[in-house]
N, C-alpha and C. Protein backbone atom coordinates (compact mmCIF):
# COMPACT_ATOMS: atom_id res chain seq x y z
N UNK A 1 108.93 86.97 115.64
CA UNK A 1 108.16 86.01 114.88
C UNK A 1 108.29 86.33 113.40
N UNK A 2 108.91 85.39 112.35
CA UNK A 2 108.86 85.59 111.39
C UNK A 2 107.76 85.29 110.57
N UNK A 3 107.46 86.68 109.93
CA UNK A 3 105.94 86.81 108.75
C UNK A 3 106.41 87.50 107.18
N UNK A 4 105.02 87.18 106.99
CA UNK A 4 105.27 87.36 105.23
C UNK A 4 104.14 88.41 104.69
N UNK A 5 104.55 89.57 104.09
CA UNK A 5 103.75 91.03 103.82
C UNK A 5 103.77 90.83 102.22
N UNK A 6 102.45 91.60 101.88
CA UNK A 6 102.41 91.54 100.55
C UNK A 6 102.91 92.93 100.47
N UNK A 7 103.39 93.33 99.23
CA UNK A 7 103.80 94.79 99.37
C UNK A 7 104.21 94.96 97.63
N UNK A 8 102.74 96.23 97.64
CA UNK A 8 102.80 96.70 96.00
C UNK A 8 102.82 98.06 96.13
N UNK A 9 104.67 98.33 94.91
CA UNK A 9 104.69 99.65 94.43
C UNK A 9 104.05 100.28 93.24
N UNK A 10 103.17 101.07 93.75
CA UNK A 10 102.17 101.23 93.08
C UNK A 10 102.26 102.28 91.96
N UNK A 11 101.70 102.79 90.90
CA UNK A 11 101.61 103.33 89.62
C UNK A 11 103.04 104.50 89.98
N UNK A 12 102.84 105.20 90.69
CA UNK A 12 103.87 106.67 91.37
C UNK A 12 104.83 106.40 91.43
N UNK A 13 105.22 105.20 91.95
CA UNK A 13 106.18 104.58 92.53
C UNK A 13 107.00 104.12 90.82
N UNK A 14 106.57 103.55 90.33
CA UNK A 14 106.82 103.21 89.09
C UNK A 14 107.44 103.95 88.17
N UNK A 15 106.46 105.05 87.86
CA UNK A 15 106.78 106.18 86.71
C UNK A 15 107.79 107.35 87.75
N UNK A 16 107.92 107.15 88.68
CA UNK A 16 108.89 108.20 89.65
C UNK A 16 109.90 107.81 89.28
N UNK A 17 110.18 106.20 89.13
CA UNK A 17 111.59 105.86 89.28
C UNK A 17 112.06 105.64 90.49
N UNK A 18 111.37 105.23 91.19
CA UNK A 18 111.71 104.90 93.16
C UNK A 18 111.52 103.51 93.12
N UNK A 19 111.66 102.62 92.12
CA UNK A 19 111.45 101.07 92.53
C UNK A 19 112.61 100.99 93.50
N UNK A 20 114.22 101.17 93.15
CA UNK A 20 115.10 100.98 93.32
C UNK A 20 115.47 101.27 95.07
N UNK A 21 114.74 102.54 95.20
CA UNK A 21 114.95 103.74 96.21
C UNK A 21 114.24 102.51 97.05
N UNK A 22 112.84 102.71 96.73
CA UNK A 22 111.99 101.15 97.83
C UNK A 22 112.25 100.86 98.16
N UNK A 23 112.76 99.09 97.18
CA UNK A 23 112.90 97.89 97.73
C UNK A 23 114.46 98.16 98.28
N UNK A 24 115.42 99.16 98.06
CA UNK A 24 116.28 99.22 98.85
C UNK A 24 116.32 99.62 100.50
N UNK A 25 115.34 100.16 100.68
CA UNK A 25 114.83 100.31 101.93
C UNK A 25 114.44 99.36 102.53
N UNK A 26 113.47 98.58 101.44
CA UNK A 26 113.50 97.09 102.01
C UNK A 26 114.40 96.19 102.77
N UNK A 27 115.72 96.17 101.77
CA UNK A 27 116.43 95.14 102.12
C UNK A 27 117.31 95.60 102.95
N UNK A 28 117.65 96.84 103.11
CA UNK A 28 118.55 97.65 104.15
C UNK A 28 118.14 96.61 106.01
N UNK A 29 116.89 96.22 105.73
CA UNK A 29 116.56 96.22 107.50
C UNK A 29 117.02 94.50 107.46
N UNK A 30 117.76 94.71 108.34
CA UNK A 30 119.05 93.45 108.33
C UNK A 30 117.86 92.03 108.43
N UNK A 31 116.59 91.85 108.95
CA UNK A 31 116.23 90.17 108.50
C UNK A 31 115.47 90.22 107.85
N UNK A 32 115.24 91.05 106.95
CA UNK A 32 113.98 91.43 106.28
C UNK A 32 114.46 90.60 104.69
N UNK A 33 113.46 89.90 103.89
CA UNK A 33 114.40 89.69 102.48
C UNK A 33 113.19 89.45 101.28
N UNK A 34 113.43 90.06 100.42
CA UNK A 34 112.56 89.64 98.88
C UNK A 34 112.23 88.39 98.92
N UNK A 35 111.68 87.38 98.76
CA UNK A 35 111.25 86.06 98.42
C UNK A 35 110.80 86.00 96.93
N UNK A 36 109.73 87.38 96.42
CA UNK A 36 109.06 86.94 95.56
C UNK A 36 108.98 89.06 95.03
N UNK A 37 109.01 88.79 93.36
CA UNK A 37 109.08 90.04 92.95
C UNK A 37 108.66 90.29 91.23
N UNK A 38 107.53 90.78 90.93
CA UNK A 38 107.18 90.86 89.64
C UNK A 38 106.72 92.31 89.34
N UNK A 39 106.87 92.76 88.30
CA UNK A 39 106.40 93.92 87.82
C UNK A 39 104.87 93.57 87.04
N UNK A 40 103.90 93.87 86.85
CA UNK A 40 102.51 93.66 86.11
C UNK A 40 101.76 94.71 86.10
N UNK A 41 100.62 94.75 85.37
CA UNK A 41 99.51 95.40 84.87
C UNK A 41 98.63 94.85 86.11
N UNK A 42 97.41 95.63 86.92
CA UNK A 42 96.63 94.85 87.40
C UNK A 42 95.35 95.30 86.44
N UNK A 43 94.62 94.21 86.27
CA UNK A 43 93.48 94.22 85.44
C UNK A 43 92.25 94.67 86.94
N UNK A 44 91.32 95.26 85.98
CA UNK A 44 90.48 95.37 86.96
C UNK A 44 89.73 94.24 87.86
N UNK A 45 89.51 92.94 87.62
CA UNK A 45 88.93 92.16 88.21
C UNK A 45 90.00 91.88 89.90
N UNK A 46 91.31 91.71 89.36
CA UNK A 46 92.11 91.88 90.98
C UNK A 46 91.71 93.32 91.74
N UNK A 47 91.86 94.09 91.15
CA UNK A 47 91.46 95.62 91.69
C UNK A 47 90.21 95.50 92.64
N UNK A 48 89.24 95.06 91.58
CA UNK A 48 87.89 95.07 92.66
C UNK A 48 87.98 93.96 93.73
N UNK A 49 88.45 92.65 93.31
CA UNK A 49 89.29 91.76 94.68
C UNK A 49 90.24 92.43 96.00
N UNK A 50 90.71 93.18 95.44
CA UNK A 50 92.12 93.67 96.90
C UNK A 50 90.94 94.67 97.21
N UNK A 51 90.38 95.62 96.50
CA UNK A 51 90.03 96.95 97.36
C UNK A 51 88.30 96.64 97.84
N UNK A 52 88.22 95.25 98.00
CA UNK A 52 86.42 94.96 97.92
C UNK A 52 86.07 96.21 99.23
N UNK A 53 86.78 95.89 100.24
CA UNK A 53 86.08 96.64 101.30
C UNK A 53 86.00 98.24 100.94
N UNK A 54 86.32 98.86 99.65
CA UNK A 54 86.12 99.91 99.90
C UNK A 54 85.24 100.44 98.66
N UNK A 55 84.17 98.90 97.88
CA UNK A 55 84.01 99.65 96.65
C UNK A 55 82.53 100.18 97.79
N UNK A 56 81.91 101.72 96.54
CA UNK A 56 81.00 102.30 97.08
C UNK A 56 81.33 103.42 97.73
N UNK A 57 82.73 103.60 98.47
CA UNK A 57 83.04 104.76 99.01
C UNK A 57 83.65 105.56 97.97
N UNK A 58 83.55 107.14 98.36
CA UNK A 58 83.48 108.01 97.48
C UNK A 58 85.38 108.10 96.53
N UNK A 59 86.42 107.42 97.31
CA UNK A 59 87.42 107.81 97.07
C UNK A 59 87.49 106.26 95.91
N UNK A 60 86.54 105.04 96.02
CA UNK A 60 87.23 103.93 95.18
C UNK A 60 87.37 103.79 93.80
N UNK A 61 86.67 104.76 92.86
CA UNK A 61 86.65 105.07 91.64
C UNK A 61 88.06 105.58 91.00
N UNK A 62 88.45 106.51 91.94
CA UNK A 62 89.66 107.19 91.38
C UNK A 62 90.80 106.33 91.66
N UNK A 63 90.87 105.57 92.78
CA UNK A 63 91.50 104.94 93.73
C UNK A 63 92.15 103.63 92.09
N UNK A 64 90.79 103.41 91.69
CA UNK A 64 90.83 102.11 90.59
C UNK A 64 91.38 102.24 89.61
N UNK A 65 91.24 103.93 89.21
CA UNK A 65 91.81 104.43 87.96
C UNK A 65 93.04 104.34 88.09
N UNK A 66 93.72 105.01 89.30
CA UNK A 66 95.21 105.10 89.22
C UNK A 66 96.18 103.73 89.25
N UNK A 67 95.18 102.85 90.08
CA UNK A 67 95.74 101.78 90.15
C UNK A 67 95.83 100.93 89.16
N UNK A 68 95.12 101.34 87.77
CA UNK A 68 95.12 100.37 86.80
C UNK A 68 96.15 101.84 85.67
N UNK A 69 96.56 102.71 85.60
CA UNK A 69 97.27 103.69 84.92
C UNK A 69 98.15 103.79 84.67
N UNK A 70 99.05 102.60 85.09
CA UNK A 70 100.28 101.92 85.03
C UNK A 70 100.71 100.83 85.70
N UNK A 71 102.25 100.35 85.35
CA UNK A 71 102.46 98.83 85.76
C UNK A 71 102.57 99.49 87.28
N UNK A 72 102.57 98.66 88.08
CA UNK A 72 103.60 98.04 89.61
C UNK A 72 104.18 97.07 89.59
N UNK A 73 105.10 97.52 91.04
CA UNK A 73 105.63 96.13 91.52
C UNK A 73 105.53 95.36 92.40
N UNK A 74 104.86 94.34 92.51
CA UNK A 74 104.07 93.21 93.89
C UNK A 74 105.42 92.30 94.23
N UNK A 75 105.44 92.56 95.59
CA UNK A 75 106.40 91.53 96.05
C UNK A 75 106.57 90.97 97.21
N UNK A 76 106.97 90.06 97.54
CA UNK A 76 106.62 89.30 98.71
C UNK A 76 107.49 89.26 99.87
N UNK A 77 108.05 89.86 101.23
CA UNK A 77 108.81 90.40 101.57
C UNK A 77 108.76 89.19 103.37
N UNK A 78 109.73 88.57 103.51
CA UNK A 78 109.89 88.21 104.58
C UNK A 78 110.55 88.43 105.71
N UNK A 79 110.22 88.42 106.92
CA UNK A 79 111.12 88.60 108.17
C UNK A 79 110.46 88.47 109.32
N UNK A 80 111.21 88.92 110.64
CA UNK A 80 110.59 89.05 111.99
C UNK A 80 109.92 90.35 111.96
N UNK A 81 108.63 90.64 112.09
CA UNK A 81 107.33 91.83 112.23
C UNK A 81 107.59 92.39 111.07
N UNK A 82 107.75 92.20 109.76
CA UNK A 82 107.72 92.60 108.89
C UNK A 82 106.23 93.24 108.22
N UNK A 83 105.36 92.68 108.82
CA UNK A 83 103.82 93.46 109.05
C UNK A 83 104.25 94.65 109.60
N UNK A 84 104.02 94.64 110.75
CA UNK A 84 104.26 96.26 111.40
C UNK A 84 105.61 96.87 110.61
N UNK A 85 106.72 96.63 110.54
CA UNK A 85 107.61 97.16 110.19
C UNK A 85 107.59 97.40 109.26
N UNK A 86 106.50 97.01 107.74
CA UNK A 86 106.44 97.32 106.70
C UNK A 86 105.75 98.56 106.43
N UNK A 87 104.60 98.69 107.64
CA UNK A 87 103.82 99.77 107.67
C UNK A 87 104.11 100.77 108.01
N UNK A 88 104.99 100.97 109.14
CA UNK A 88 106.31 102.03 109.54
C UNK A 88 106.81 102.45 108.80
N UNK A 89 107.49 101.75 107.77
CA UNK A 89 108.57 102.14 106.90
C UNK A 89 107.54 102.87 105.63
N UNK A 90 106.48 102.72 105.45
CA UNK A 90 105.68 103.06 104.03
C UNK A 90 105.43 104.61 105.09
N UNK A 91 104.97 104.17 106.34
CA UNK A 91 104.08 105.68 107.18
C UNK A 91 102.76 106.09 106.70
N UNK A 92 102.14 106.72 107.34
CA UNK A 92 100.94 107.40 107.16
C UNK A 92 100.33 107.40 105.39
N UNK A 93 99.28 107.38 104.88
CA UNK A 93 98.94 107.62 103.95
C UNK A 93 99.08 109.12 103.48
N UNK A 94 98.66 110.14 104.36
CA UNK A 94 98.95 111.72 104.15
C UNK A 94 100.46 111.44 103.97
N UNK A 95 100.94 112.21 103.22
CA UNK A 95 102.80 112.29 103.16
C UNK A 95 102.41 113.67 104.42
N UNK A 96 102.02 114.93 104.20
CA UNK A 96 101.94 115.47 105.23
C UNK A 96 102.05 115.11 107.01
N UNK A 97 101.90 113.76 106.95
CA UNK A 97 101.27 113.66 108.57
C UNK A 97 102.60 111.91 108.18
N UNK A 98 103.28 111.73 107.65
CA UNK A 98 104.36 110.95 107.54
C UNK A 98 106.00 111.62 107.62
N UNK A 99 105.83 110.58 108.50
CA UNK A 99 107.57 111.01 109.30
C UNK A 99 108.48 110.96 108.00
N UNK A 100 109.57 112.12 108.22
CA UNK A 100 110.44 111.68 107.56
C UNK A 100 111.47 110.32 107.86
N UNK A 101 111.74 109.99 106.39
CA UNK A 101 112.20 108.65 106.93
C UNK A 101 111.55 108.08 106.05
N UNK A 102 110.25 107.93 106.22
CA UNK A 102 109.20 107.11 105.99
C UNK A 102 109.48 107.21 104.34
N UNK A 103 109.06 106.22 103.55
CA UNK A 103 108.76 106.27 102.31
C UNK A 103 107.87 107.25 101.92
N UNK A 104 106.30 107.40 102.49
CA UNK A 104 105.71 108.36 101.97
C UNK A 104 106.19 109.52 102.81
N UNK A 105 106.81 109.71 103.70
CA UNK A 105 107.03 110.89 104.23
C UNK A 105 108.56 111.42 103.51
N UNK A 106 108.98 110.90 102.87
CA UNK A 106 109.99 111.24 101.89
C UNK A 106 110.01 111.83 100.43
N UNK A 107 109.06 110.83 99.57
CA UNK A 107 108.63 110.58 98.40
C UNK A 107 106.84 110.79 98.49
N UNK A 108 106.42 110.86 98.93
CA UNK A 108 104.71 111.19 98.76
C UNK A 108 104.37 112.32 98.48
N UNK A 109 103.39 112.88 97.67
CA UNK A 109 102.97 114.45 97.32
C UNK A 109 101.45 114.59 97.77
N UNK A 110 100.57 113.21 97.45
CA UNK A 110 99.11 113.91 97.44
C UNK A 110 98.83 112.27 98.02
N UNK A 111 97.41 112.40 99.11
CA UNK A 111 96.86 111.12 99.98
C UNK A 111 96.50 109.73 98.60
N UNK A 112 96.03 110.03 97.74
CA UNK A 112 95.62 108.76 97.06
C UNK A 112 96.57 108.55 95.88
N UNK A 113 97.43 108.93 95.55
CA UNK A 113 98.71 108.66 95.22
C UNK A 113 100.10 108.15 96.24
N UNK A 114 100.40 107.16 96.94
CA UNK A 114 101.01 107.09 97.94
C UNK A 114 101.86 105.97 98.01
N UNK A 115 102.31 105.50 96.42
CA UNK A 115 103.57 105.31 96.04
C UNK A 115 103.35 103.44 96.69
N UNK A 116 102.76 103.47 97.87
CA UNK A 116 103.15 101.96 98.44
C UNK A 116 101.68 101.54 99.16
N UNK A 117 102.12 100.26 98.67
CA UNK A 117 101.01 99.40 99.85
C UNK A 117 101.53 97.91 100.55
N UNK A 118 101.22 97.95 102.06
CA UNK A 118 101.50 97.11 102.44
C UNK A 118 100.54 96.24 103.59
N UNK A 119 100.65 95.10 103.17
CA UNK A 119 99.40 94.66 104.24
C UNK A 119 99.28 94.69 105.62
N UNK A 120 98.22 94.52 105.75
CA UNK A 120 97.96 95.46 107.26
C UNK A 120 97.87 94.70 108.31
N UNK A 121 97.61 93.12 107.97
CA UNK A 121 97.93 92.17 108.79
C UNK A 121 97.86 91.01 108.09
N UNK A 122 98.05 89.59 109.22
CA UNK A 122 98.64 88.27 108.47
C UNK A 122 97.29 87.93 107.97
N UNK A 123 96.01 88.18 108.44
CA UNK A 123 95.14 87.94 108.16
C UNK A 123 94.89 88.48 106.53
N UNK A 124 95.14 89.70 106.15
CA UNK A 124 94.95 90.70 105.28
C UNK A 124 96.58 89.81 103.92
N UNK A 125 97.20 89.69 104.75
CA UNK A 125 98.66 89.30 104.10
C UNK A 125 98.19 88.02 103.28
N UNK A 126 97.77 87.02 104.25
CA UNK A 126 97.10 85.93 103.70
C UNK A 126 96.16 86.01 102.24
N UNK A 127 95.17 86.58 102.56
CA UNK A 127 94.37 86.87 101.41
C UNK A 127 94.91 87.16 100.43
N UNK A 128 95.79 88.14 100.41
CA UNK A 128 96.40 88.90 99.35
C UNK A 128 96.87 88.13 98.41
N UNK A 129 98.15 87.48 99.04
CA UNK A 129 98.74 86.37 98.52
C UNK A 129 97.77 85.23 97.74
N UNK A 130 96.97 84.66 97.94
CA UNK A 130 96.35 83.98 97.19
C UNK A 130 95.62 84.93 95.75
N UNK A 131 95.96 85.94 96.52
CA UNK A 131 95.29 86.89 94.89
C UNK A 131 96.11 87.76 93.83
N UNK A 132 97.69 87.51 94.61
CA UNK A 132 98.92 88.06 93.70
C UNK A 132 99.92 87.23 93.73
N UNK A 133 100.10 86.40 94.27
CA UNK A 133 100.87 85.33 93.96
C UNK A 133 100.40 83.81 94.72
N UNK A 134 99.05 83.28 93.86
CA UNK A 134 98.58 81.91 94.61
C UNK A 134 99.51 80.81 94.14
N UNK A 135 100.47 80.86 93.82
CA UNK A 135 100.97 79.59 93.64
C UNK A 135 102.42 79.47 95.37
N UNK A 136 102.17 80.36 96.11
CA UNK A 136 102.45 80.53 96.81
C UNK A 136 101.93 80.89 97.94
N UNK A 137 101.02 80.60 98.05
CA UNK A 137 99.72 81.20 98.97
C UNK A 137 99.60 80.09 99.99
């Protein structure tokens, strides 16, 4: 079934110099393909939009800082299970407890620095999209 993942390389990812390394991983998986791709600043008002479910918990403060501490890159990634397969390919949030292979199990150093995000379902994918790229939503 072909679906559509939001997927942002986030501040680490950026200043590492792994855009390239990424989205080449991306496009390596033969039906998988870019549709949509921008580099930006997120201002805090999207911040508190994508991470609503987690303001109040003890990790969302820092979580906000890093995410606003440099540009990323948001992009819109299509294929067959490209949900699950996006989440595979990023792995575990711990780089510790991420397979190699994995993006963070390759490139990850510390849990809230973790280089990638990808949505977690079509439900989650949906939303997103209307809040990083609605003219496509």
């Amino acid at each position: 079934m072909s679906q559509r993942t939001l997927v942002i390389l986030k501040p680490d990812a950026v200043r590492r110099k792994l855009i390239g390394e990424i989205i080449g991983r991306i496009e390596r998986k033969a039906d998988w393909r870019v549709s949509a791709l921008e580099l930006r600043e997120l201002s805090r008002e999207v911040l508190e939009q994508h991470y609503a479910e987690h303001a109040g918990k003890p990790f969302y403060e820092p979580l906000m800082e890093f995410m606003a501490s440099g540009p990323v890159v948001v992009l819109a990634v299509e294929g067959e299970r490209v949900i699950e397969g996006l989440r595979t390919l990023a792995g575990p949030t711990d780089p510790i407890a991420a397979a190699p292979g994995s993006i963070r199990g390759d490139f990850g150093t510390i849990v809230r620095e973790n280089l990638v995000h990808a949505s977690d379902s079509e439900e989650s994918a949906e939303r997103e999209f209307k809040l990083f790229f609605p003219a496509s939503a």
